[in-house]
PDB file of N, CA and C in Angstrom:
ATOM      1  N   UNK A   1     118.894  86.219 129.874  1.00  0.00           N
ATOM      2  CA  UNK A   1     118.274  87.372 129.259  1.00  0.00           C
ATOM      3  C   UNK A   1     116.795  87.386 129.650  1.00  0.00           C
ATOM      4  N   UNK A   2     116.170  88.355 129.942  1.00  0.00           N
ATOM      5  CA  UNK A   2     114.755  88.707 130.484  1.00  0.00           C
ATOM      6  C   UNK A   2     113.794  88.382 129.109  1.00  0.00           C
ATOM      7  N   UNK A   3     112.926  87.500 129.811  1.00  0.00           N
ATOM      8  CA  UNK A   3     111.912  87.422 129.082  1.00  0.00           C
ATOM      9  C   UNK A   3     111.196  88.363 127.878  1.00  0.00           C
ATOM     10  N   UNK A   4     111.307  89.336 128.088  1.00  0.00           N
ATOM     11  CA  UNK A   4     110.526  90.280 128.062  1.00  0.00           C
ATOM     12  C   UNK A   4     111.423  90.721 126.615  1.00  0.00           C
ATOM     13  N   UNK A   5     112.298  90.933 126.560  1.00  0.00           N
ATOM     14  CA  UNK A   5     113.677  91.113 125.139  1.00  0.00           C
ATOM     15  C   UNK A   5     113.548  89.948 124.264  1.00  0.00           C
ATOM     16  N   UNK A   6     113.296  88.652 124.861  1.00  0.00           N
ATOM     17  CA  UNK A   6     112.718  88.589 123.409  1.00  0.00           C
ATOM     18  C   UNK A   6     111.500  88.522 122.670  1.00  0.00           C
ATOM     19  N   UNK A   7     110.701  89.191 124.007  1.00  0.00           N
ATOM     20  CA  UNK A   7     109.352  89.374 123.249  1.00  0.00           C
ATOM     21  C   UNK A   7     109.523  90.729 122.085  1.00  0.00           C
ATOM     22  N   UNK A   8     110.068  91.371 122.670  1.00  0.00           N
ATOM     23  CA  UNK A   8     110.129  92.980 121.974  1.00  0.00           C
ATOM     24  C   UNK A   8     111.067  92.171 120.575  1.00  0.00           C
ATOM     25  N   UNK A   9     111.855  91.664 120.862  1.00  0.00           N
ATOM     26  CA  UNK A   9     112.652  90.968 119.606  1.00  0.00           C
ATOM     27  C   UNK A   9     111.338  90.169 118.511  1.00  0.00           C
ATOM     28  N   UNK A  10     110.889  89.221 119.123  1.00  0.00           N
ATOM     29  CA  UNK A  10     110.019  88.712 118.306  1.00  0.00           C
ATOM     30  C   UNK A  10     109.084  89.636 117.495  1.00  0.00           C
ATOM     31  N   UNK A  11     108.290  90.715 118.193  1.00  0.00           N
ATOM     32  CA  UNK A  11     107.369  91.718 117.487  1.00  0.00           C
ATOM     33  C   UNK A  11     108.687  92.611 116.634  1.00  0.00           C
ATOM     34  N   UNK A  12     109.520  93.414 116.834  1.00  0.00           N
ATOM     35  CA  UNK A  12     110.048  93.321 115.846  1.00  0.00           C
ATOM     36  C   UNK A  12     110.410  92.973 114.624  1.00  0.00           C
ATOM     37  N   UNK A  13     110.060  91.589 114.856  1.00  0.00           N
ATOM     38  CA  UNK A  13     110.445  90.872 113.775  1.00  0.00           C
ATOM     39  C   UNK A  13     109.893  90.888 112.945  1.00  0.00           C
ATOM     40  N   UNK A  14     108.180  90.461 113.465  1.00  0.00           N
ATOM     41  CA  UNK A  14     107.090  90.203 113.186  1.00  0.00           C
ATOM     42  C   UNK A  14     106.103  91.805 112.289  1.00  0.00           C
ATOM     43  N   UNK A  15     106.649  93.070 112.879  1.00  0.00           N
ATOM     44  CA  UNK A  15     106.341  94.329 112.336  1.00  0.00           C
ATOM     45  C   UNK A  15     107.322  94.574 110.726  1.00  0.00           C
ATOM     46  N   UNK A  16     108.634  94.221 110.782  1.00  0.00           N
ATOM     47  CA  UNK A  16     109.293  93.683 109.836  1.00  0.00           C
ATOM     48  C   UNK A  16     108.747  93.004 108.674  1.00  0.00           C
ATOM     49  N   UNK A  17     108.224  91.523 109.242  1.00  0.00           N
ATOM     50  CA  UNK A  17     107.727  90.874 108.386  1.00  0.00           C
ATOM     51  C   UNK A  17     106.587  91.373 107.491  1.00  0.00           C
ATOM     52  N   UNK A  18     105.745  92.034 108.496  1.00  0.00           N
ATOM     53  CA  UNK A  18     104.765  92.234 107.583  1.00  0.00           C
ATOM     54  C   UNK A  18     104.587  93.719 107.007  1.00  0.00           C
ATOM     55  N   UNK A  19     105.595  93.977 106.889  1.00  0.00           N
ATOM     56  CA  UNK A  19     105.838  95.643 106.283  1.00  0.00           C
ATOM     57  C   UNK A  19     106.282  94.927 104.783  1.00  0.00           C
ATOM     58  N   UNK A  20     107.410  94.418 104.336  1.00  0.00           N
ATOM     59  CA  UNK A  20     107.989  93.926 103.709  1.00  0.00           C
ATOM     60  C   UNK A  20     107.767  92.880 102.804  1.00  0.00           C
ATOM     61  N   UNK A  21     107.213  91.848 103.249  1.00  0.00           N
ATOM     62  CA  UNK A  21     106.630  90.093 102.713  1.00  0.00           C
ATOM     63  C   UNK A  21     105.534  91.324 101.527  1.00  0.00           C
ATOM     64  N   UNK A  22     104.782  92.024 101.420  1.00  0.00           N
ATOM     65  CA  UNK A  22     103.675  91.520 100.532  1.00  0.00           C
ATOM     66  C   UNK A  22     104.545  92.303  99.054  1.00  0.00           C
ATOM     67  N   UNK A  23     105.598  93.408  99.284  1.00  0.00           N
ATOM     68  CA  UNK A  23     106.539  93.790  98.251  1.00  0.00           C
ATOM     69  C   UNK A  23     106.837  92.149  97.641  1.00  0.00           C
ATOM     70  N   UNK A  24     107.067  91.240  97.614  1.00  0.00           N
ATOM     71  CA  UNK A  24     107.078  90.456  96.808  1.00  0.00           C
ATOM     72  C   UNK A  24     105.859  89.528  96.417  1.00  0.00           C
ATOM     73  N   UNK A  25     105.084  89.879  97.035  1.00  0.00           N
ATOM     74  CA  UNK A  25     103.653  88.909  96.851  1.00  0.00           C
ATOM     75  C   UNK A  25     103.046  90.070  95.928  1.00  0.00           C
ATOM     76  N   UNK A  26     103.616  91.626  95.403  1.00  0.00           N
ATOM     77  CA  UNK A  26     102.520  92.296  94.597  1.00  0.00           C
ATOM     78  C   UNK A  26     101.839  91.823  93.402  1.00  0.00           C
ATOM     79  N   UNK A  27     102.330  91.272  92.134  1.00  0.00           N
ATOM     80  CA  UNK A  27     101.930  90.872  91.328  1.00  0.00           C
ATOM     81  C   UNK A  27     100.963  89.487  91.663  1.00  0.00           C
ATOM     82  N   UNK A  28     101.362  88.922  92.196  1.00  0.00           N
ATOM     83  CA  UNK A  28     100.404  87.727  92.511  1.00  0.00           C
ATOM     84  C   UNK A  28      99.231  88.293  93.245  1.00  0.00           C
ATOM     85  N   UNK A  29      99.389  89.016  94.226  1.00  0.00           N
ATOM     86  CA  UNK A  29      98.120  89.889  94.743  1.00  0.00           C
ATOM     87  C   UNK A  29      97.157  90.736  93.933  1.00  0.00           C
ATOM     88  N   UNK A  30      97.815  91.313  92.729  1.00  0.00           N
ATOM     89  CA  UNK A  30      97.048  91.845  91.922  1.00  0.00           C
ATOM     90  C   UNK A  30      96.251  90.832  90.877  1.00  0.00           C
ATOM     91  N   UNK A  31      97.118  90.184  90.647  1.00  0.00           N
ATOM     92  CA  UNK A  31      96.006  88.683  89.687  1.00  0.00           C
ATOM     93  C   UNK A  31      95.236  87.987  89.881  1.00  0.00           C
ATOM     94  N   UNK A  32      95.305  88.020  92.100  1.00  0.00           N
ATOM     95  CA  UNK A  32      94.170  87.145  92.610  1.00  0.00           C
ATOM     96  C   UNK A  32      93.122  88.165  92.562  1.00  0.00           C
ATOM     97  N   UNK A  33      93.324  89.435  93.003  1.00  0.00           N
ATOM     98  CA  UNK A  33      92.180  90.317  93.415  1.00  0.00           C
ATOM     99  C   UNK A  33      91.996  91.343  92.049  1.00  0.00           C
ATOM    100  N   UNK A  34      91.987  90.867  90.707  1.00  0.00           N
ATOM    101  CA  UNK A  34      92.090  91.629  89.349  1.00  0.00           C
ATOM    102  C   UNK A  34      92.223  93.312  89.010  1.00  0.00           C
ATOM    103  N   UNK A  35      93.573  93.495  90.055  1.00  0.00           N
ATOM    104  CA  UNK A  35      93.486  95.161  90.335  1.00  0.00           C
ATOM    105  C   UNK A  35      94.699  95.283  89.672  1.00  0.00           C
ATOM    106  N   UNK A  36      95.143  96.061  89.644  1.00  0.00           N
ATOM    107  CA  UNK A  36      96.793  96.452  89.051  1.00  0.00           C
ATOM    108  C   UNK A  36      97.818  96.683  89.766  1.00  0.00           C
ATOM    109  N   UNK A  37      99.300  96.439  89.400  1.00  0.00           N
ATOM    110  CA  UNK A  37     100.171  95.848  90.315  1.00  0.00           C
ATOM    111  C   UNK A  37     100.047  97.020  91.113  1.00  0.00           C
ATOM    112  N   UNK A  38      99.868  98.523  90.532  1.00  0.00           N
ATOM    113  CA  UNK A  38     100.182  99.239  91.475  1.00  0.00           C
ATOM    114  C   UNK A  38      99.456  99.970  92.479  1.00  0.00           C
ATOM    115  N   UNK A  39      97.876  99.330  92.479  1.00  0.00           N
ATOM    116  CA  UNK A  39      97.004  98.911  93.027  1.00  0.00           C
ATOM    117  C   UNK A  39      97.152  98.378  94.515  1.00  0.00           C
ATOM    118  N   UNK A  40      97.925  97.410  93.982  1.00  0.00           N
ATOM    119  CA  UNK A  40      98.272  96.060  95.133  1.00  0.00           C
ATOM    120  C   UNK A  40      99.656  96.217  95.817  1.00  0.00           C
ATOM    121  N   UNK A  41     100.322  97.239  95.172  1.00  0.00           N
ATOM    122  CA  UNK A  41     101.319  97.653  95.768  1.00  0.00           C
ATOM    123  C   UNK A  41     101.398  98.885  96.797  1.00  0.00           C
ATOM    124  N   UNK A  42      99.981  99.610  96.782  1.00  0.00           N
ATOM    125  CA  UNK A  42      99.460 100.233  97.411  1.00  0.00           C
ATOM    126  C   UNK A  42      99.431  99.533  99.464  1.00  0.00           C
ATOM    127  N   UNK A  43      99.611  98.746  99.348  1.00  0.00           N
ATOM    128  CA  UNK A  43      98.971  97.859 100.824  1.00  0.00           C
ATOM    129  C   UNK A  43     100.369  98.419 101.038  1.00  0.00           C
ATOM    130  N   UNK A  44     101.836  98.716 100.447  1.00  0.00           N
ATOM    131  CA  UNK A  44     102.611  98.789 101.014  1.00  0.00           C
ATOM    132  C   UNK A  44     102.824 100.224 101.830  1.00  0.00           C
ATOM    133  N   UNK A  45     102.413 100.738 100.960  1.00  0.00           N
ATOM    134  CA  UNK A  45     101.823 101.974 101.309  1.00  0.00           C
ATOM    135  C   UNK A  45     101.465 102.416 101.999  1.00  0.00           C
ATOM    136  N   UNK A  46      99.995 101.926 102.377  1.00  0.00           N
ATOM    137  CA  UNK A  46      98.852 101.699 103.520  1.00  0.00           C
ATOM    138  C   UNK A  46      99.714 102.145 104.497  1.00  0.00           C
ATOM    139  N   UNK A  47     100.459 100.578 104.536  1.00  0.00           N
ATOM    140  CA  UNK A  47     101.496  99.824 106.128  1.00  0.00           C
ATOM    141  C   UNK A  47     102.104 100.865 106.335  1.00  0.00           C
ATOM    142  N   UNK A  48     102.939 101.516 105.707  1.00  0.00           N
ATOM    143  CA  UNK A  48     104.157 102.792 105.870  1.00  0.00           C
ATOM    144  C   UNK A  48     102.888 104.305 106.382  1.00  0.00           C
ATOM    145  N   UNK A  49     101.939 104.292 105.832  1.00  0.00           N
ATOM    146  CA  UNK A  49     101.427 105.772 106.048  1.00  0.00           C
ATOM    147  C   UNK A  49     100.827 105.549 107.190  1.00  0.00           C
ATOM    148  N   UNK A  50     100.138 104.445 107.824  1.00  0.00           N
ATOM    149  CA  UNK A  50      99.183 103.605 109.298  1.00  0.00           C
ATOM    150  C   UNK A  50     100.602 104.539 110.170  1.00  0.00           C
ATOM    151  N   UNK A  51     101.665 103.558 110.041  1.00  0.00           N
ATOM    152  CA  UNK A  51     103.249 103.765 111.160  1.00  0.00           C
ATOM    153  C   UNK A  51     103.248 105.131 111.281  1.00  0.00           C
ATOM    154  N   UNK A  52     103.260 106.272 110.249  1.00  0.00           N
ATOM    155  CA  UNK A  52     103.567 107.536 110.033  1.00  0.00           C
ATOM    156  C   UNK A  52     103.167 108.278 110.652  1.00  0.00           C
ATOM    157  N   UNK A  53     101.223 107.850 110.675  1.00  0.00           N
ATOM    158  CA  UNK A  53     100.553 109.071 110.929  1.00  0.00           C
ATOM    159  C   UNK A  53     100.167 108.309 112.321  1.00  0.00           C
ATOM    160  N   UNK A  54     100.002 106.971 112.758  1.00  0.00           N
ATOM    161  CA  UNK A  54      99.717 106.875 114.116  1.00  0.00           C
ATOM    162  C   UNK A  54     100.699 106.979 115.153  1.00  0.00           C
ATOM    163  N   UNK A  55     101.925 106.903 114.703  1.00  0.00           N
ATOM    164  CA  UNK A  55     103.305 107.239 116.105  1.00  0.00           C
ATOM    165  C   UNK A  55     103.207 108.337 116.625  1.00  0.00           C
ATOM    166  N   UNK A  56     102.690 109.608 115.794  1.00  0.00           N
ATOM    167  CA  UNK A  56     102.956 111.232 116.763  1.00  0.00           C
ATOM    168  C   UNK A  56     101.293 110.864 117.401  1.00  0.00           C
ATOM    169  N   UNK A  57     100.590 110.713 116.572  1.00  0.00           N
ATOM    170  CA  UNK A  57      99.539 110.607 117.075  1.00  0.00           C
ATOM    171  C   UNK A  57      99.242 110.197 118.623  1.00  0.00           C
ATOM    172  N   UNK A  58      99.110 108.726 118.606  1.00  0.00           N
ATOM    173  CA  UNK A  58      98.731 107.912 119.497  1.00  0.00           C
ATOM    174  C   UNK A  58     100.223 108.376 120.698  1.00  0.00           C
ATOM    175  N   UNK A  59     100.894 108.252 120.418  1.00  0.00           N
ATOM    176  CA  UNK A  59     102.130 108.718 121.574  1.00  0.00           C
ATOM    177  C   UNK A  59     101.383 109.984 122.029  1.00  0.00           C
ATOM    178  N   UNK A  60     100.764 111.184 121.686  1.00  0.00           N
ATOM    179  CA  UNK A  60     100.407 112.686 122.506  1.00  0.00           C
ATOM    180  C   UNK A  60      98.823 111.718 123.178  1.00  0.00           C
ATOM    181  N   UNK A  61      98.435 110.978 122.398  1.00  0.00           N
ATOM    182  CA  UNK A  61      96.836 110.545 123.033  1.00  0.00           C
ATOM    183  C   UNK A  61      96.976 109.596 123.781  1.00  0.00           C
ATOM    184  N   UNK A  62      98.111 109.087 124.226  1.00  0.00           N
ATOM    185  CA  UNK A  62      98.360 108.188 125.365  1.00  0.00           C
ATOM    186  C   UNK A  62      99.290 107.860 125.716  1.00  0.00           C
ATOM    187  N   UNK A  63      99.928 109.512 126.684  1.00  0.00           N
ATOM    188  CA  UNK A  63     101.050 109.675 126.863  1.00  0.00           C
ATOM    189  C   UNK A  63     101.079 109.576 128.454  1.00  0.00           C
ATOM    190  N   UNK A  64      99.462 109.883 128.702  1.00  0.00           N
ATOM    191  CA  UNK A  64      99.070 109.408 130.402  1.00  0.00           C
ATOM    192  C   UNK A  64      98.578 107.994 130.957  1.00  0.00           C
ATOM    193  N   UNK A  65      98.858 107.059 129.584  1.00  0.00           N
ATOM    194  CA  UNK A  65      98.085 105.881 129.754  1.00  0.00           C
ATOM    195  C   UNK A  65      99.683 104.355 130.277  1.00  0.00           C
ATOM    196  N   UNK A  66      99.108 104.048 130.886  1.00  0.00           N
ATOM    197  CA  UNK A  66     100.283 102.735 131.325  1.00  0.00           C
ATOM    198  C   UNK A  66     100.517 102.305 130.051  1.00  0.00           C
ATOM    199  N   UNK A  67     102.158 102.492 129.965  1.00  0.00           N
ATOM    200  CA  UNK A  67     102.829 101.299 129.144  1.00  0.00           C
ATOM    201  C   UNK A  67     102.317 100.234 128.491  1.00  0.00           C
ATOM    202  N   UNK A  68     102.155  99.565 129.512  1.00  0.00           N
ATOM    203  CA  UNK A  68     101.770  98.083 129.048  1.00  0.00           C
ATOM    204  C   UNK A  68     100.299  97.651 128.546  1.00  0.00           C
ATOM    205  N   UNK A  69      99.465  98.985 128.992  1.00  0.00           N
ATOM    206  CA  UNK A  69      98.054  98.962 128.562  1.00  0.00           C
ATOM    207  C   UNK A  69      98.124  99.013 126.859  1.00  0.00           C
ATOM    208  N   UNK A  70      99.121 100.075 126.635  1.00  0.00           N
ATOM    209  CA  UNK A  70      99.379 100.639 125.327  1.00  0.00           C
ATOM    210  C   UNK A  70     100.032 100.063 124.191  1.00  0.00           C
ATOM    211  N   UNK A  71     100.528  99.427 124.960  1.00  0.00           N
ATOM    212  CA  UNK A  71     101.719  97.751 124.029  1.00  0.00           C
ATOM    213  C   UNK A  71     100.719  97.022 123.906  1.00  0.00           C
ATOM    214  N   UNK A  72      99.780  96.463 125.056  1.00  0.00           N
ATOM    215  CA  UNK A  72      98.818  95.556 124.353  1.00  0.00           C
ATOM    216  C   UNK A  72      97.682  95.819 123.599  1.00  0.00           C
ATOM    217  N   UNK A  73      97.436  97.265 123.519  1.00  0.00           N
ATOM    218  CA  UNK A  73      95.994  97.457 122.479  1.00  0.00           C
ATOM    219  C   UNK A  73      96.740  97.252 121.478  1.00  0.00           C
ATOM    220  N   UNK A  74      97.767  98.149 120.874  1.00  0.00           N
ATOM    221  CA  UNK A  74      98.633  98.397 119.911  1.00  0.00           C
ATOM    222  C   UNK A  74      98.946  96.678 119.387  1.00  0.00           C
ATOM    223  N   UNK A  75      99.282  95.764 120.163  1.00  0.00           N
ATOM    224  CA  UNK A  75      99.458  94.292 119.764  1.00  0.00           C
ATOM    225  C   UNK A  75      98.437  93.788 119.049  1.00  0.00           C
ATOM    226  N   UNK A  76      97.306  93.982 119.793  1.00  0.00           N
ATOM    227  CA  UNK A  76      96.268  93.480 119.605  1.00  0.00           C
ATOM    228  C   UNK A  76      95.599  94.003 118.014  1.00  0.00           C
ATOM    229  N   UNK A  77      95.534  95.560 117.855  1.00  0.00           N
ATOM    230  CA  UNK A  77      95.044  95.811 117.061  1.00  0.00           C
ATOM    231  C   UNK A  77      96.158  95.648 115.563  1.00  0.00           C
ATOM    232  N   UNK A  78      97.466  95.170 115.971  1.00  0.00           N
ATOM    233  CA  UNK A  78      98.401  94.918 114.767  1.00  0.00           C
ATOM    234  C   UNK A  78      98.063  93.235 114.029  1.00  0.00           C
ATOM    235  N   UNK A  79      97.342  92.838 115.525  1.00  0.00           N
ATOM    236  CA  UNK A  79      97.502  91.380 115.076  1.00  0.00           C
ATOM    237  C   UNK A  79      96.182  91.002 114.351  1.00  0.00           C
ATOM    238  N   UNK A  80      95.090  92.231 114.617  1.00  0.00           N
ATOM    239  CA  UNK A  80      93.728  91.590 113.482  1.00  0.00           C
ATOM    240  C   UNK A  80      94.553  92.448 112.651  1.00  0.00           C
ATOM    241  N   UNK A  81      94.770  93.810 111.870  1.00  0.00           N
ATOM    242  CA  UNK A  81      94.674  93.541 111.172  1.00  0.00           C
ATOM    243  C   UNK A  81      95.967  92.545 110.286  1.00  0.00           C
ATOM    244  N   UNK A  82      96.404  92.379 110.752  1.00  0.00           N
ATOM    245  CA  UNK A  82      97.715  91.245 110.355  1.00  0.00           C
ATOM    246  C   UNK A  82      96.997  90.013 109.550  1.00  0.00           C
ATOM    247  N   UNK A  83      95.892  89.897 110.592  1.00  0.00           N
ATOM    248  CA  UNK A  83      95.165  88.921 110.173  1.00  0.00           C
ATOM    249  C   UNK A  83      93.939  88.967 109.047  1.00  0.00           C
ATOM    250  N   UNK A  84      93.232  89.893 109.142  1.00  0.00           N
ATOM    251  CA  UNK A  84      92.324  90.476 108.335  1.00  0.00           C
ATOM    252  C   UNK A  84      92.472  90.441 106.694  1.00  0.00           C
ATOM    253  N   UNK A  85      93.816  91.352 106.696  1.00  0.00           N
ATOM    254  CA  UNK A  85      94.341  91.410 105.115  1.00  0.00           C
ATOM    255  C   UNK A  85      94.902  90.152 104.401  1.00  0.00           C
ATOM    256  N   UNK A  86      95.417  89.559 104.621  1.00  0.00           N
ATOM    257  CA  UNK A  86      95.304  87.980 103.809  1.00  0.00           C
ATOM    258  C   UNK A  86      94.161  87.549 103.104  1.00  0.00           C
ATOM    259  N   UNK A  87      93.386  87.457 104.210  1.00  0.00           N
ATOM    260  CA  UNK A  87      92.090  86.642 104.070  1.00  0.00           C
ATOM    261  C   UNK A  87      91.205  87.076 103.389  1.00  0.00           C
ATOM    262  N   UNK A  88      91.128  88.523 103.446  1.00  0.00           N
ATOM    263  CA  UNK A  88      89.815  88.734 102.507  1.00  0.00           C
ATOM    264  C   UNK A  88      90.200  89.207 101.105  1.00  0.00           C
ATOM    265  N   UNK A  89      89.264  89.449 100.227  1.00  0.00           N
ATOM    266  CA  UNK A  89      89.319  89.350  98.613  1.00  0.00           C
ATOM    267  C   UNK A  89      88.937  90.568  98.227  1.00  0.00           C
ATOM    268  N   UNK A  90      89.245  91.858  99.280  1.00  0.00           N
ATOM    269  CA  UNK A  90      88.461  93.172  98.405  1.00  0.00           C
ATOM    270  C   UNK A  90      89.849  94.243  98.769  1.00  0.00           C
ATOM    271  N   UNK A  91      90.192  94.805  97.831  1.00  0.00           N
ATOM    272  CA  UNK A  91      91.321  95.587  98.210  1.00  0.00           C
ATOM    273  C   UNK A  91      91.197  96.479  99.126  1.00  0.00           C
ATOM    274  N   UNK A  92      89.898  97.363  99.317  1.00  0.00           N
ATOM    275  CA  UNK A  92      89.849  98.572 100.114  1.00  0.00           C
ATOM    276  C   UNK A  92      89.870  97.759 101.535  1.00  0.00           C
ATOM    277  N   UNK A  93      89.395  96.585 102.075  1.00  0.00           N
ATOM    278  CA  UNK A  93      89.516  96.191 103.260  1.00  0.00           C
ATOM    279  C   UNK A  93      91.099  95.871 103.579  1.00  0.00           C
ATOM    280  N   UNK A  94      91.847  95.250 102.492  1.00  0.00           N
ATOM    281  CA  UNK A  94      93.268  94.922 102.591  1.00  0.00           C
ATOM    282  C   UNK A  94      94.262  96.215 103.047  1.00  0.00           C
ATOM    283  N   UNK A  95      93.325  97.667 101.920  1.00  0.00           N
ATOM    284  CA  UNK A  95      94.027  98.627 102.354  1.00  0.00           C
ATOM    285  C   UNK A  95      93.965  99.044 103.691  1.00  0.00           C
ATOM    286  N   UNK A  96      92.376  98.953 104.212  1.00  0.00           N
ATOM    287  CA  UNK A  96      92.139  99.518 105.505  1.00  0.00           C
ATOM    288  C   UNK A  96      93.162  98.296 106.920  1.00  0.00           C
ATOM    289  N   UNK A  97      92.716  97.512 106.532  1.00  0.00           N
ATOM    290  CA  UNK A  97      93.931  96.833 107.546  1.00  0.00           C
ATOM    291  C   UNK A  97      95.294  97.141 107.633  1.00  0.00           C
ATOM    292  N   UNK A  98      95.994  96.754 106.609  1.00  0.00           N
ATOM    293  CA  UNK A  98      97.093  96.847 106.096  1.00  0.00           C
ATOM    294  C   UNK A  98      97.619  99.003 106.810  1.00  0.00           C
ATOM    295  N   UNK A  99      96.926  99.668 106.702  1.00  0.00           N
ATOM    296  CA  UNK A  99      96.698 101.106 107.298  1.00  0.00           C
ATOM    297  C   UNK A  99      96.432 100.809 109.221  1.00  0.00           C
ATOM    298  N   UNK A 100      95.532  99.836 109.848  1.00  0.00           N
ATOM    299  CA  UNK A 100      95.538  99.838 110.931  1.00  0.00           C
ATOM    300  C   UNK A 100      96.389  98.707 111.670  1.00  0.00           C
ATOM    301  N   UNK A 101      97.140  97.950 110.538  1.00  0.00           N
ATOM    302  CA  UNK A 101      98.108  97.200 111.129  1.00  0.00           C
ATOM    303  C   UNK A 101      99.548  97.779 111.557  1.00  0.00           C
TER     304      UNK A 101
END
């Protein structure tokens, strides 16, 4: 099997994961960062409305741009904020990632 299938498999996975994982981390997210569950349940939100409104989007704004240029910004910019929202302690940044992840 080509390399390349199970990369697309792995990010899959990985877009999965982090759509999903913080639906059970809400309440604990709201007690660390003293907001309300539905507050913190908001990031799920974020994640779903980011997917929504950037797929028509970004597909017409870089529909002349190489493939693979476009897989890797798109990687790149999933993987800060992937990274971003964990780590920090203020919800509106969690939201704003969690939206550009």
């Amino acid at each position: 099997m080509p390399f390349v299938i199970h990369i697309f498999a792995i990010s899959a996975f990985a877009l999965g994961l982090a759509e999903f994982v913080p639906i059970g981390l809400t309440s604990i997210m709201a007690d660390e960062l003293s907001v309300g569950v539905e507050t913190a349940g908001a990031t799920v939100t974020a994640y779903a409305l980011g997917a929504v409104f950037a797929a028509p989007v970004l597909t017409a704004l870089t529909a002349n741009w190489p493939r693979k240029k476009v897989m890797l910004i798109a990687a790149f910019v999933f993987t800060v904020g992937a990274l971003v929202a964990p780590v920090t302690a203020n919800i509106s940044v969690i939201l704003l990632a969690r939206f550009a992840a």
